[in-house]
C-alpha atoms as a PDB file:
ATOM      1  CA  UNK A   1     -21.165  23.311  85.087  1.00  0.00           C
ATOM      2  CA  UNK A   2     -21.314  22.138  81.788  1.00  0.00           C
ATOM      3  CA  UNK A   3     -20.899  17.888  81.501  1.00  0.00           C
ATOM      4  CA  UNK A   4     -21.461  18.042  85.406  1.00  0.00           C
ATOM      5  CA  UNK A   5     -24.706  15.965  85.371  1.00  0.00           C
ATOM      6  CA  UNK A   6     -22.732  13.340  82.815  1.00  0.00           C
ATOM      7  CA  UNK A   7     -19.604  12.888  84.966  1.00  0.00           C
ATOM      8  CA  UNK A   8     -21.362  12.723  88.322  1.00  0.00           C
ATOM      9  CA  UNK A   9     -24.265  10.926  88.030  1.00  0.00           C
ATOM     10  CA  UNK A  10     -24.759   8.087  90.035  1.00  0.00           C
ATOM     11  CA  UNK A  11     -24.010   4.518  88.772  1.00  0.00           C
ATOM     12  CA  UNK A  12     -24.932   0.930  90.029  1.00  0.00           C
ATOM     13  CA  UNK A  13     -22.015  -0.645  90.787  1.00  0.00           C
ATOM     14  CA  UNK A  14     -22.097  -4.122  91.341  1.00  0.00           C
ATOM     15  CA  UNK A  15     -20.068  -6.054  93.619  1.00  0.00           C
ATOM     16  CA  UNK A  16     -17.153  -8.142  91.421  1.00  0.00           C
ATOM     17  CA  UNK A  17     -14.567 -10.905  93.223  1.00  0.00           C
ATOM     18  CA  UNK A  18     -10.848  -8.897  93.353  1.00  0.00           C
ATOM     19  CA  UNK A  19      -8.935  -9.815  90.042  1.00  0.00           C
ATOM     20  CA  UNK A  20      -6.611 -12.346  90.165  1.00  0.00           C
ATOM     21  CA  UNK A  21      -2.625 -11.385  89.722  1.00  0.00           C
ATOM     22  CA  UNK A  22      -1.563 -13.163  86.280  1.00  0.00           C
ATOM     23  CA  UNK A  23       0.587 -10.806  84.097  1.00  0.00           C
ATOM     24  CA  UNK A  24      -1.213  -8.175  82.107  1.00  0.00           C
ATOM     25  CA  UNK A  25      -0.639  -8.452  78.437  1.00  0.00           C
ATOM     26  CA  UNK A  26      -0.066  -5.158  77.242  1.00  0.00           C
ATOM     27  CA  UNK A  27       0.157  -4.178  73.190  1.00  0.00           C
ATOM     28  CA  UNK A  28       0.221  -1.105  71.496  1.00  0.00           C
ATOM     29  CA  UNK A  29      -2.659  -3.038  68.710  1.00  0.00           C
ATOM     30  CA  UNK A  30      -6.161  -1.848  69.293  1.00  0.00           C
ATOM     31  CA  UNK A  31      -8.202  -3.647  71.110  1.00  0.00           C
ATOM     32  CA  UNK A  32     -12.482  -3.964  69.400  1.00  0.00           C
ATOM     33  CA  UNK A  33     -14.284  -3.793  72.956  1.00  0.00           C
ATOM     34  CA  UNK A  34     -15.174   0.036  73.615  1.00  0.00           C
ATOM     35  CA  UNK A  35     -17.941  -0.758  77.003  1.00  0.00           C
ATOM     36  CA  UNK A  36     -17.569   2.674  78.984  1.00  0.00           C
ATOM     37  CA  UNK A  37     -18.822   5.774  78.627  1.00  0.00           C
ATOM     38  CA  UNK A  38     -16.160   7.251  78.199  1.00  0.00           C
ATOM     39  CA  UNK A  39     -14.836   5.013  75.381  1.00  0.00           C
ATOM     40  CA  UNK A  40     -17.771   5.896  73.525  1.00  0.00           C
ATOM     41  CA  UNK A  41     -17.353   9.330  73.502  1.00  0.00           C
ATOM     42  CA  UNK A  42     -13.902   9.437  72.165  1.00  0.00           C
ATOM     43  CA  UNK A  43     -13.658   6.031  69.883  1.00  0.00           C
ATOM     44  CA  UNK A  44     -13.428   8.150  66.634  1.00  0.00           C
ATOM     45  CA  UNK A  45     -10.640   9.747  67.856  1.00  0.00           C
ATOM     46  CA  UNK A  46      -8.307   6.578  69.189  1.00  0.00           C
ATOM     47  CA  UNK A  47      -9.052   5.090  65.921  1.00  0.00           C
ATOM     48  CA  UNK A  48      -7.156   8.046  64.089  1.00  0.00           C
ATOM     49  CA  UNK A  49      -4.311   8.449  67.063  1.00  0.00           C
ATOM     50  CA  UNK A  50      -3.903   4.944  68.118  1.00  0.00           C
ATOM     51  CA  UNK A  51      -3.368   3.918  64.569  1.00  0.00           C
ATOM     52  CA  UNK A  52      -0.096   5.736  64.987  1.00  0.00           C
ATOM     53  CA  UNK A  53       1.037   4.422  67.377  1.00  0.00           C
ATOM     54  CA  UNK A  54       0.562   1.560  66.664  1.00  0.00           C
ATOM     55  CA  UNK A  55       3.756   1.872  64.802  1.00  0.00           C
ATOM     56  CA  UNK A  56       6.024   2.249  67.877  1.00  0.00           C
ATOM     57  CA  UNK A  57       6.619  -0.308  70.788  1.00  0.00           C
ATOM     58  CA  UNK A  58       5.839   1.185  74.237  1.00  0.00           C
ATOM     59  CA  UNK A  59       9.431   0.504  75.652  1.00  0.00           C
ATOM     60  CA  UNK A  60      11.494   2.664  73.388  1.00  0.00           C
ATOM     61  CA  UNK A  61      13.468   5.563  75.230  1.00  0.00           C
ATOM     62  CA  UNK A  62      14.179   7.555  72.231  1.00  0.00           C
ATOM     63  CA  UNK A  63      12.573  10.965  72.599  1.00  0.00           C
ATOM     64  CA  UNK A  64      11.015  13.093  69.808  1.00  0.00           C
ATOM     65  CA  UNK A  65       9.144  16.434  69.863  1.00  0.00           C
ATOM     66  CA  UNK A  66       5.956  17.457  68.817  1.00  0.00           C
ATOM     67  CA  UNK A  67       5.901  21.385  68.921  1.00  0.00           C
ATOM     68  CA  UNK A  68       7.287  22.196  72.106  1.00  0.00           C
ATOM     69  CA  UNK A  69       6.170  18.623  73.625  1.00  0.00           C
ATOM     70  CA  UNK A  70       6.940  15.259  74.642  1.00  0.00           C
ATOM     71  CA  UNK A  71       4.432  12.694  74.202  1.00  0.00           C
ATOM     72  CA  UNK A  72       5.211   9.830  76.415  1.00  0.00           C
ATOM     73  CA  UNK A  73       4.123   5.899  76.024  1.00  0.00           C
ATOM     74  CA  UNK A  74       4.335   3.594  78.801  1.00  0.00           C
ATOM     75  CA  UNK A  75       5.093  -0.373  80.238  1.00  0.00           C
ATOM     76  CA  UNK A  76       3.288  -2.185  82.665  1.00  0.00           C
ATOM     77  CA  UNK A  77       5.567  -2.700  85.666  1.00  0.00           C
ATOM     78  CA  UNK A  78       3.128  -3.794  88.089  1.00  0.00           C
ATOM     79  CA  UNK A  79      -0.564  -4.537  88.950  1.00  0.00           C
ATOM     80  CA  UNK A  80      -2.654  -4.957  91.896  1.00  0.00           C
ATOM     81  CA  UNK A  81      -6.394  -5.313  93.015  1.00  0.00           C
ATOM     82  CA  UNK A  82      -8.628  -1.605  93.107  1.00  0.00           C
ATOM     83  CA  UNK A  83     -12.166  -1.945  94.504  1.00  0.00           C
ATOM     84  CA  UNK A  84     -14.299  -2.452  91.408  1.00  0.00           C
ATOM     85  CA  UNK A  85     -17.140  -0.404  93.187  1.00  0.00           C
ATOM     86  CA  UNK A  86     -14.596   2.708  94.069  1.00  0.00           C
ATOM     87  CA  UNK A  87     -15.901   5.691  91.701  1.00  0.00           C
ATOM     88  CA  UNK A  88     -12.173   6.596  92.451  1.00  0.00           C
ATOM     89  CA  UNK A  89     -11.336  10.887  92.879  1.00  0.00           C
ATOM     90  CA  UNK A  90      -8.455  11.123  94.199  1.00  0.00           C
ATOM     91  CA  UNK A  91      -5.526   9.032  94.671  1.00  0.00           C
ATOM     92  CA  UNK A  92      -2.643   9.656  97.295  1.00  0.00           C
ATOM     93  CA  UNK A  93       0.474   7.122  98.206  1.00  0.00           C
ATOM     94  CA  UNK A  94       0.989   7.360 101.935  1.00  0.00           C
ATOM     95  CA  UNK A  95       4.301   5.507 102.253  1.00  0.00           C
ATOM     96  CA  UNK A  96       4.511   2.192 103.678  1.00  0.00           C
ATOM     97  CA  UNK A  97       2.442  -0.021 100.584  1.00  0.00           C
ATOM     98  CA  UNK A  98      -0.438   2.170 102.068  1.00  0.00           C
ATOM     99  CA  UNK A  99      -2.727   4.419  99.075  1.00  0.00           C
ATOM    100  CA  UNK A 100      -5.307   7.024 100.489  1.00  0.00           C
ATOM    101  CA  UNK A 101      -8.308   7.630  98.207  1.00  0.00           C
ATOM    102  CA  UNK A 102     -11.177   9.544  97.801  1.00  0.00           C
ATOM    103  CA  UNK A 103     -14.213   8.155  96.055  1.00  0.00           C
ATOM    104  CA  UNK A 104     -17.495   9.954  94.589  1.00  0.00           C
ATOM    105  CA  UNK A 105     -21.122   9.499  94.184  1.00  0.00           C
ATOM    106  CA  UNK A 106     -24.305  10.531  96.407  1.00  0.00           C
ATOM    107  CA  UNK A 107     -24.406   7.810  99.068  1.00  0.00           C
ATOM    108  CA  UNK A 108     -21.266   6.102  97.922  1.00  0.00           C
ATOM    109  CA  UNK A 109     -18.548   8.695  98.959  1.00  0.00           C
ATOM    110  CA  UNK A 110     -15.669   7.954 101.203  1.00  0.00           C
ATOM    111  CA  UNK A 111     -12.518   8.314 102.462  1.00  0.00           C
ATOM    112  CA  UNK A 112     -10.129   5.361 102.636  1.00  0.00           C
ATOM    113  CA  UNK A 113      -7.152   3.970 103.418  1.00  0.00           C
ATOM    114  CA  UNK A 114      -6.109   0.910 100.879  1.00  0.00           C
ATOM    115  CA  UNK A 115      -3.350  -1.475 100.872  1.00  0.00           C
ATOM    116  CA  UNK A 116      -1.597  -1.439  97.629  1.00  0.00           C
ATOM    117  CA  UNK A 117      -0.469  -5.075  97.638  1.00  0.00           C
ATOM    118  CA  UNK A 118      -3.687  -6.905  98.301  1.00  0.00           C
ATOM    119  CA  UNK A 119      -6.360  -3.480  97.761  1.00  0.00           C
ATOM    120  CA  UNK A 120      -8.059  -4.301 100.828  1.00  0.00           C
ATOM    121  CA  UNK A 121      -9.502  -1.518 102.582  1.00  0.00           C
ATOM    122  CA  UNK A 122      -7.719  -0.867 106.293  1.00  0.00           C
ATOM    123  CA  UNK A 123      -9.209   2.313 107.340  1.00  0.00           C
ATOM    124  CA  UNK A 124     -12.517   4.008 105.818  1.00  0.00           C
ATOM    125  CA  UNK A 125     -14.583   7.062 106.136  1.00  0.00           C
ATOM    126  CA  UNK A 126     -18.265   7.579 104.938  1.00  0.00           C
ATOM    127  CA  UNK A 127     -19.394  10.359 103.953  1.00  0.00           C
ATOM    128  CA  UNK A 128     -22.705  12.119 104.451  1.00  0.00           C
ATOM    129  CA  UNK A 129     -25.224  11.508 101.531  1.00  0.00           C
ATOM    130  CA  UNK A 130     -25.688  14.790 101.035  1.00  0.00           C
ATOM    131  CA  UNK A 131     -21.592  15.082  99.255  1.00  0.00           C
ATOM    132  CA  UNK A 132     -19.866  13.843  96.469  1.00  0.00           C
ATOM    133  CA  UNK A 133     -16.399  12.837  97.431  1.00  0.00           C
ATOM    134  CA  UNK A 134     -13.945  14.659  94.910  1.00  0.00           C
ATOM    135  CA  UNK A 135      -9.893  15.319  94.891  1.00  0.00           C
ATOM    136  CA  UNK A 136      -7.563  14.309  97.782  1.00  0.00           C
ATOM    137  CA  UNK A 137      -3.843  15.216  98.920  1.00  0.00           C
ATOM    138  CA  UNK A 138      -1.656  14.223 102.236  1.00  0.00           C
ATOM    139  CA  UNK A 139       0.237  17.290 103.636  1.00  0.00           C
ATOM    140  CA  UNK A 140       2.105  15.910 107.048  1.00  0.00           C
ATOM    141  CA  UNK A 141      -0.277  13.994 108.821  1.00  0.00           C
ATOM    142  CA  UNK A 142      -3.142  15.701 107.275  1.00  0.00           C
ATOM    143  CA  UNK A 143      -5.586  14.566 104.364  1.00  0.00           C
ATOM    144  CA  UNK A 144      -7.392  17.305 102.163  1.00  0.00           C
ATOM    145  CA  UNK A 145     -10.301  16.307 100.141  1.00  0.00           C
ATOM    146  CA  UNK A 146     -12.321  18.933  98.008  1.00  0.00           C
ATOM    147  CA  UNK A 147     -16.548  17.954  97.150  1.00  0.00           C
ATOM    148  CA  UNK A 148     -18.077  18.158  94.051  1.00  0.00           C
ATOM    149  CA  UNK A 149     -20.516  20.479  93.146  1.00  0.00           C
ATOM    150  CA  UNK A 150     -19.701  23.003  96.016  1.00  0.00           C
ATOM    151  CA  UNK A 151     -16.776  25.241  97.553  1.00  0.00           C
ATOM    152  CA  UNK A 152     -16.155  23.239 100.534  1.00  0.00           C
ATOM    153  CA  UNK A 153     -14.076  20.602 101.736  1.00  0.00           C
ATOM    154  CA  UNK A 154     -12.699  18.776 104.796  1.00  0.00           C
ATOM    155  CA  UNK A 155      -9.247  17.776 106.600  1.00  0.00           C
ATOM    156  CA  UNK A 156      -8.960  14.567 107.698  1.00  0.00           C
ATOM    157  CA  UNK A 157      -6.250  13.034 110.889  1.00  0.00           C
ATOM    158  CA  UNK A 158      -4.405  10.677 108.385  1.00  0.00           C
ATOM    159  CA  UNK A 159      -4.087   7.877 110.943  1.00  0.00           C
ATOM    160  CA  UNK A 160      -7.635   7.238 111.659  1.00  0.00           C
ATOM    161  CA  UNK A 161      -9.126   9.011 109.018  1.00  0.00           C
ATOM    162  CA  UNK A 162     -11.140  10.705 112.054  1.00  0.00           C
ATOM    163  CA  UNK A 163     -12.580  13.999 110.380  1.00  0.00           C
ATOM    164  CA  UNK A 164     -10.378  17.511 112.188  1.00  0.00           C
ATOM    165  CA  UNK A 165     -12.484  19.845 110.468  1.00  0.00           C
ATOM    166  CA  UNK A 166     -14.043  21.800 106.816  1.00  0.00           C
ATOM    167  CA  UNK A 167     -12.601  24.600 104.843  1.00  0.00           C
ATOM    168  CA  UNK A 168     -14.320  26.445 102.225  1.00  0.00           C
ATOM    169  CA  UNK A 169     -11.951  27.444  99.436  1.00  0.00           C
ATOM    170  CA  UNK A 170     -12.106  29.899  96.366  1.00  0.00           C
ATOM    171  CA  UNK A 171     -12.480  27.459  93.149  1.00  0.00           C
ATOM    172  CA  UNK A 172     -15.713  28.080  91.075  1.00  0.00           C
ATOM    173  CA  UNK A 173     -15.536  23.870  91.965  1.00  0.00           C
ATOM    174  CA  UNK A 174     -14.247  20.806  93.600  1.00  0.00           C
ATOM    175  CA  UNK A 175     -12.223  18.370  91.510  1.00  0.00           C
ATOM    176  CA  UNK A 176      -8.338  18.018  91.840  1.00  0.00           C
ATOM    177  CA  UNK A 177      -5.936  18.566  94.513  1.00  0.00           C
ATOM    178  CA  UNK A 178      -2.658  18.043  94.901  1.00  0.00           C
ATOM    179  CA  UNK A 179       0.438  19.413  96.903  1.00  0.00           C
ATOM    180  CA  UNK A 180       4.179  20.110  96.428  1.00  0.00           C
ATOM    181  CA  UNK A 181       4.213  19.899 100.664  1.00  0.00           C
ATOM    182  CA  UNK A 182       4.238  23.707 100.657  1.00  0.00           C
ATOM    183  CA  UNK A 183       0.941  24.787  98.710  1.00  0.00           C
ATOM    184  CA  UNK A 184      -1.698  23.192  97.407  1.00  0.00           C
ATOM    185  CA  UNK A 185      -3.045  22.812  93.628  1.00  0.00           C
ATOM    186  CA  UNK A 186      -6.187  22.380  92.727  1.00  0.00           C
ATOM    187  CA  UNK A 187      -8.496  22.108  89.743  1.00  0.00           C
ATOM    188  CA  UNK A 188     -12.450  22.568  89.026  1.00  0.00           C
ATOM    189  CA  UNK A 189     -12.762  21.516  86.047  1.00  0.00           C
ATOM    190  CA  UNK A 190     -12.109  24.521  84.069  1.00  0.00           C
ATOM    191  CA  UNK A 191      -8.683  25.214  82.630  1.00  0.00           C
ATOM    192  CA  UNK A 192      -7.287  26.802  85.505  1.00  0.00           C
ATOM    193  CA  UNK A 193      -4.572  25.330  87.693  1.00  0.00           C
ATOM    194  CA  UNK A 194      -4.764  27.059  91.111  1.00  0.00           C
ATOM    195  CA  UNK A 195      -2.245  27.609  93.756  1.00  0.00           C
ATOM    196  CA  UNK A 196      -3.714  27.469  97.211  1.00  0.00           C
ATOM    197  CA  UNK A 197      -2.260  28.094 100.921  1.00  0.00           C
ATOM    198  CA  UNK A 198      -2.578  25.078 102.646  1.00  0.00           C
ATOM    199  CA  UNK A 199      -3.335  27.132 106.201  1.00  0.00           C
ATOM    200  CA  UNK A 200      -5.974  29.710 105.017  1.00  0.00           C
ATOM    201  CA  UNK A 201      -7.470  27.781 101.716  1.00  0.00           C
ATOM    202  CA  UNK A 202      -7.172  31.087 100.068  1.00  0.00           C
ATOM    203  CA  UNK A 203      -5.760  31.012  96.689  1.00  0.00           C
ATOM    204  CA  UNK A 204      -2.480  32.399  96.338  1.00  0.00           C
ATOM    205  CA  UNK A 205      -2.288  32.640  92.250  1.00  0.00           C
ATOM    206  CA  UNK A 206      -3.886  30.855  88.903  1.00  0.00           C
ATOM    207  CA  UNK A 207      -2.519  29.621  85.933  1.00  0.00           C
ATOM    208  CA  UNK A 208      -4.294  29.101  82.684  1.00  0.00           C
ATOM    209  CA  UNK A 209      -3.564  25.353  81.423  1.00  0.00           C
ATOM    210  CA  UNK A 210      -2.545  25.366  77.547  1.00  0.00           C
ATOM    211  CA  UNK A 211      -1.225  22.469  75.212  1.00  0.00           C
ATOM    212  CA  UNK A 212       0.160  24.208  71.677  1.00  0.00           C
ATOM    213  CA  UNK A 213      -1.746  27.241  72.324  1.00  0.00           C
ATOM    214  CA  UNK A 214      -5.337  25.053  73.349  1.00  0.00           C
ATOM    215  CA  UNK A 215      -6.897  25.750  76.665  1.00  0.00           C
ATOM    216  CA  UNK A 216      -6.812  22.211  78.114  1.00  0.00           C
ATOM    217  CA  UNK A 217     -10.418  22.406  80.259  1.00  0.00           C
ATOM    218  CA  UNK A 218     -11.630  19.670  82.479  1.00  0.00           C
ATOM    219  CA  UNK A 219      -8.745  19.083  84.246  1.00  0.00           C
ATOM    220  CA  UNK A 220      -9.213  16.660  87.038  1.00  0.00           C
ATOM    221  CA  UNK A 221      -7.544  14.397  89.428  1.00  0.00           C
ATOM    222  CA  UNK A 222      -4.297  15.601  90.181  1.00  0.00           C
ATOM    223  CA  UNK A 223      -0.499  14.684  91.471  1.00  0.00           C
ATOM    224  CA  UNK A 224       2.743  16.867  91.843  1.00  0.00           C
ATOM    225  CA  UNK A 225       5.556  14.710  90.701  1.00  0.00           C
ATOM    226  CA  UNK A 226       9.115  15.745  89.982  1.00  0.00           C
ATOM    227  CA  UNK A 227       8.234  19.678  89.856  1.00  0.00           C
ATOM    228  CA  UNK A 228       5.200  19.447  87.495  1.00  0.00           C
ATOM    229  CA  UNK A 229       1.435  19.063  88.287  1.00  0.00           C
ATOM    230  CA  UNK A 230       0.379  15.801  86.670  1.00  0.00           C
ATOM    231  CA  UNK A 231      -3.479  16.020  85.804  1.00  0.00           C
ATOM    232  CA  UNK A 232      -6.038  13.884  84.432  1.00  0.00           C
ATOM    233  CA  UNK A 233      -8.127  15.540  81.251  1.00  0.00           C
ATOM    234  CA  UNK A 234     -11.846  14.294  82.473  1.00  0.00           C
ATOM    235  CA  UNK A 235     -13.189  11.921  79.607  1.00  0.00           C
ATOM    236  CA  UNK A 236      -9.771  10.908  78.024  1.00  0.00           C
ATOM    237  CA  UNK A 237      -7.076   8.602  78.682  1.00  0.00           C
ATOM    238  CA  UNK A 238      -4.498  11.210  78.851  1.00  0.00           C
ATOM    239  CA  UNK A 239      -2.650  12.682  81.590  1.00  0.00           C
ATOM    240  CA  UNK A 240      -1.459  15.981  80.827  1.00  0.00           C
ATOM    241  CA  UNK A 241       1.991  17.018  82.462  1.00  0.00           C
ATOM    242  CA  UNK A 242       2.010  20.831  83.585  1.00  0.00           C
ATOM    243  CA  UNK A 243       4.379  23.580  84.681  1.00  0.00           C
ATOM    244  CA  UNK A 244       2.773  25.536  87.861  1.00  0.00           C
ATOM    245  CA  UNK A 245       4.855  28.223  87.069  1.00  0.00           C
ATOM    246  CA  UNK A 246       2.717  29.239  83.715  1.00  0.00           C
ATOM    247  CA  UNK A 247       0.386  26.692  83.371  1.00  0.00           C
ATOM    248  CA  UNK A 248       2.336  25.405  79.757  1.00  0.00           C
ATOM    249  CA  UNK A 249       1.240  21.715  79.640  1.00  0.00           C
ATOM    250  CA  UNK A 250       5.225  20.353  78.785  1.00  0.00           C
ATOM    251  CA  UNK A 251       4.521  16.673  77.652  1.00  0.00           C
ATOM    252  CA  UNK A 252       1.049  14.250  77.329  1.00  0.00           C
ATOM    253  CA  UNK A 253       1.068  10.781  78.571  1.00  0.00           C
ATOM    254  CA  UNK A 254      -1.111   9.070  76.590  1.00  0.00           C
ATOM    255  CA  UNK A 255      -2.833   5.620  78.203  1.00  0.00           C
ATOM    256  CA  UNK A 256      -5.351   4.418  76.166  1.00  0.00           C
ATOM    257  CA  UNK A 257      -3.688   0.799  75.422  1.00  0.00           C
ATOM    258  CA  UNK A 258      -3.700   0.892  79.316  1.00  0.00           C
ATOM    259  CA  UNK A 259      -8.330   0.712  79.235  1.00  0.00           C
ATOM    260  CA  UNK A 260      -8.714  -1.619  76.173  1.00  0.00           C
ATOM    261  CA  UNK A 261      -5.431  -4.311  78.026  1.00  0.00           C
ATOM    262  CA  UNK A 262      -7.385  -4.427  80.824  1.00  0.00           C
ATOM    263  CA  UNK A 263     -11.071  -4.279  79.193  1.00  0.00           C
ATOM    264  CA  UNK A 264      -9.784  -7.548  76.969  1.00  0.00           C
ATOM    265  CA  UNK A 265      -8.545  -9.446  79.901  1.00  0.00           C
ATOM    266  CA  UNK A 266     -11.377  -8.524  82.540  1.00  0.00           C
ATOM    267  CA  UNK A 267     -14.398  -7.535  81.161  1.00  0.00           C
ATOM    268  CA  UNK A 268     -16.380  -4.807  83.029  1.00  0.00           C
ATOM    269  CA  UNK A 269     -18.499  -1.981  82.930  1.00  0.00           C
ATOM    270  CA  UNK A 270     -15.668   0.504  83.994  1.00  0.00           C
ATOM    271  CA  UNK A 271     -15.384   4.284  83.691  1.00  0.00           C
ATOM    272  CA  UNK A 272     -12.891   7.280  83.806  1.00  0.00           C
ATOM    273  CA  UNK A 273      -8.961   6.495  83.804  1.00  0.00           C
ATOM    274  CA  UNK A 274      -8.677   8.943  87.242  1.00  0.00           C
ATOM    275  CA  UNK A 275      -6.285   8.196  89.914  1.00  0.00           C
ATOM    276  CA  UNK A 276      -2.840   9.175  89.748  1.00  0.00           C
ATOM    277  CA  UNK A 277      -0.224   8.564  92.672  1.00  0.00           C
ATOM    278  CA  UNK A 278       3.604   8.898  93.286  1.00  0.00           C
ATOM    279  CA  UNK A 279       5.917   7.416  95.338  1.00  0.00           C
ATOM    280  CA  UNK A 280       8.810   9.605  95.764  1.00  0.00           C
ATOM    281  CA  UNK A 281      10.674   7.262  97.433  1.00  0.00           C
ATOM    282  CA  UNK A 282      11.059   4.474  95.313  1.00  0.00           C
ATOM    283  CA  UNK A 283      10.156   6.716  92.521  1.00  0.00           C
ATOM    284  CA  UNK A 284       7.018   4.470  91.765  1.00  0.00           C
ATOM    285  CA  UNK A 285       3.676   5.462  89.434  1.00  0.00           C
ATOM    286  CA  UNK A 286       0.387   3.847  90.048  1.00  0.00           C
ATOM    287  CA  UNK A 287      -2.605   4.781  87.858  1.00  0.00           C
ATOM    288  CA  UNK A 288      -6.292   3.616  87.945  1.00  0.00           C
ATOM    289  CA  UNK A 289      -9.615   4.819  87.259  1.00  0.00           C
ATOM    290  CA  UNK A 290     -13.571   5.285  88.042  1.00  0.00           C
ATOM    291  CA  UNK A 291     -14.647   1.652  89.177  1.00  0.00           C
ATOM    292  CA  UNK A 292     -11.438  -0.527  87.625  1.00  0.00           C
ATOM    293  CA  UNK A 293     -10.464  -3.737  89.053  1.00  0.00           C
ATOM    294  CA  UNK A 294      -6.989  -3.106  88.871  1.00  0.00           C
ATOM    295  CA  UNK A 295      -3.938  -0.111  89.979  1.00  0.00           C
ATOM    296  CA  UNK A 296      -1.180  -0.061  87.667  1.00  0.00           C
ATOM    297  CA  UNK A 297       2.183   0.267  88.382  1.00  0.00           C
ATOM    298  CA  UNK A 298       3.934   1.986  85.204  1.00  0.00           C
ATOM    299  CA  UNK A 299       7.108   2.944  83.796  1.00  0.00           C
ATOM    300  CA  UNK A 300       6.157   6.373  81.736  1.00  0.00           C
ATOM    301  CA  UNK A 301       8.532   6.180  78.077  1.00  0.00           C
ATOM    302  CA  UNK A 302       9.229   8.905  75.612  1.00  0.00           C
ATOM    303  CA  UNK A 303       8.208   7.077  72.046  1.00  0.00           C
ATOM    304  CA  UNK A 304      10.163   7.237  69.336  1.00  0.00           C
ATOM    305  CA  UNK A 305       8.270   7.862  66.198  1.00  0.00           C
ATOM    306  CA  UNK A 306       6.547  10.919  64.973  1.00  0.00           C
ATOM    307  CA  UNK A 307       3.338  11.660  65.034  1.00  0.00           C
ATOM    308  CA  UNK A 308       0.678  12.210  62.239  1.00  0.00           C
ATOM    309  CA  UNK A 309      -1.744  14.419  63.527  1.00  0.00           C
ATOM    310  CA  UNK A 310      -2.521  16.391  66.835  1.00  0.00           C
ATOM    311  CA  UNK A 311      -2.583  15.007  69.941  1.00  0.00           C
ATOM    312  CA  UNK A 312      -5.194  17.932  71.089  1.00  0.00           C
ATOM    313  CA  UNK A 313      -7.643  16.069  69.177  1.00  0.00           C
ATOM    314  CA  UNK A 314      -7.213  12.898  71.589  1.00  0.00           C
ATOM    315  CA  UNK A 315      -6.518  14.676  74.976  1.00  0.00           C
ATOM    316  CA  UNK A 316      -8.021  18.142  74.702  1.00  0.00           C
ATOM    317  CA  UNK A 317     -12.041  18.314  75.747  1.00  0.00           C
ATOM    318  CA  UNK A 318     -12.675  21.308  72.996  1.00  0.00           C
ATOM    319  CA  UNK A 319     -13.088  18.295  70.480  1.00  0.00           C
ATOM    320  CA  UNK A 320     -15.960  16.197  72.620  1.00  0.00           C
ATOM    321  CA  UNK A 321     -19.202  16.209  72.153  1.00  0.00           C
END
């Protein structure tokens, strides 16, 4: 897989004390620390696109259009503690203040049950150091969580985390899942969305993911919110909001203010925004990525101002090298 060796290798993590609570200050100005590797790779292109927006403040709520999308902005409603050594894969709320989460990396994988108040871990599950912990979903009382780098996966008793089994499944690779508590979606890091039977892991049908008529490739961690599969684009701060039906990606969420906030206000050697989780209930976001210190709570906000330039040259991988 092309980029595989870049996005999986294995990093030394040190162990940091859980960030403190204070109010995050959040700005649309950019911020001049770029630390993670995945800053690097795209800091030409938040110049040009955060310059722009610049121009708007994140908590307007009057919509504009570009092509056949909405781009949205967002606020800061809440934060809370995240492992700094999680190399975070998958992100799942569980009801109850309670997150399930996958993490990766050879001899670091696991399965774990968080609580989203304090971030300390209540239940966990290591993995053998032979996998690399990838996407996770909760359907009923069951956890699904796909591994890198091969076509199998394993189902997990949600209450103890106790493993109930492995499945094999038809994705050239494991990388997203997610579920609308019928079927399952799932990514590999290609452009294809997939729609999976939950009992038989076979896949039911596949969906080519475009934004303006670009294949949108490395898609990653994913969540079903509100009828739409909600995906992270591996190696951007964008999360790309998709119809299952046809794969049309209908609006971008665009976080990168969310990285350089918290990069100015605790510095660290993080990674990947990847981690996206939905509380239906409340109606409640929380975002967070490859070993961050903090999980967001946000309030996603249509901006109001139009837009010089593409947003495919920000969110869409074709433009990375």
């Amino acid at each position: 897989m092309a980029g595989g060796s870049r996005k999986k290798r294995i990093i030394r993590s040190t162990t940091r004390p859980a960030p403190s609570m204070a109010p995050h200050p959040m700005t649309n100005t950019l911020l001049p620390s770029y630390r993670s590797k995945c800053e690097r790779r795209v800091l030409p292109l938040v110049l040009g696109l955060l310059s722009v927006l610049a121009l708007f403040h994140v908590t307007s709520k009057t919509a504009f259009r570009v092509s056949s999308q909405q781009l949205y902005s967002f606020v800061v409603v809440n934060e809370f503690p995240h492992d700094p050594g999680a190399f975070t894969q998958g992100l799942v709320y569980g009801g109850n203040d309670t997150l399930f989460e996958s993490t990766g990396l050879y001899g670091q994988s696991s399965v774990r049950q968080v609580h989203l108040q304090t971030g300390q871990i209540q239940a966990l599950h290591e993995m053998n150091r032979s996998y690399f912990g990838e996407g996770l979903t909760l359907l009923g009382e069951r956890l699904f969580q796909v591994m890198w780098m091969t076509n199998t996966g394993f189902v997990y008793n949600r209450s103890n985390l106790t493993k109930l089994g492995m499945f094999t499944h038809d994705m050239k690779d494991g990388w997203g899942l997610a579920t609308d508590g019928k079927v399952i979606f799932g990514s590999d890091g290609t452009s294809t969305l997939y729609t999976i039977n939950s009992k038989t892991m076979k896949v039911l049908g596949k969906a080519t993911v475009t934004s303006n008529g670009y294949q949108v490739s490395r898609l990653n961690e994913l969540e079903y919110i509100n009828g739409e599969v909600w995906a992270n684009v591996w190696m951007s701060d964008c999360i790309a909001r998709i119809s299952p039906r046809d794969g049309i990606v209908r609006g971008w969420i665009l976080l990168q203010n969310l990285r350089q906030g918290l990069l100015s206000s605790v510095p660290t050697d993080i990674d990947c925004l990847n981690g996206i989780a939905w509380d239906e209930e409340k109606k409640r976001l929380f975002v967070t990525g490859k070993l961050w210190p903090k999980l967001y709570e946000i309030e996603v906000q249509p901006v109001k101002t139009h837009l010089q330039g593409s947003v495919e040259d920000l969110c869409l991988s074709r433009y990375w090298s």
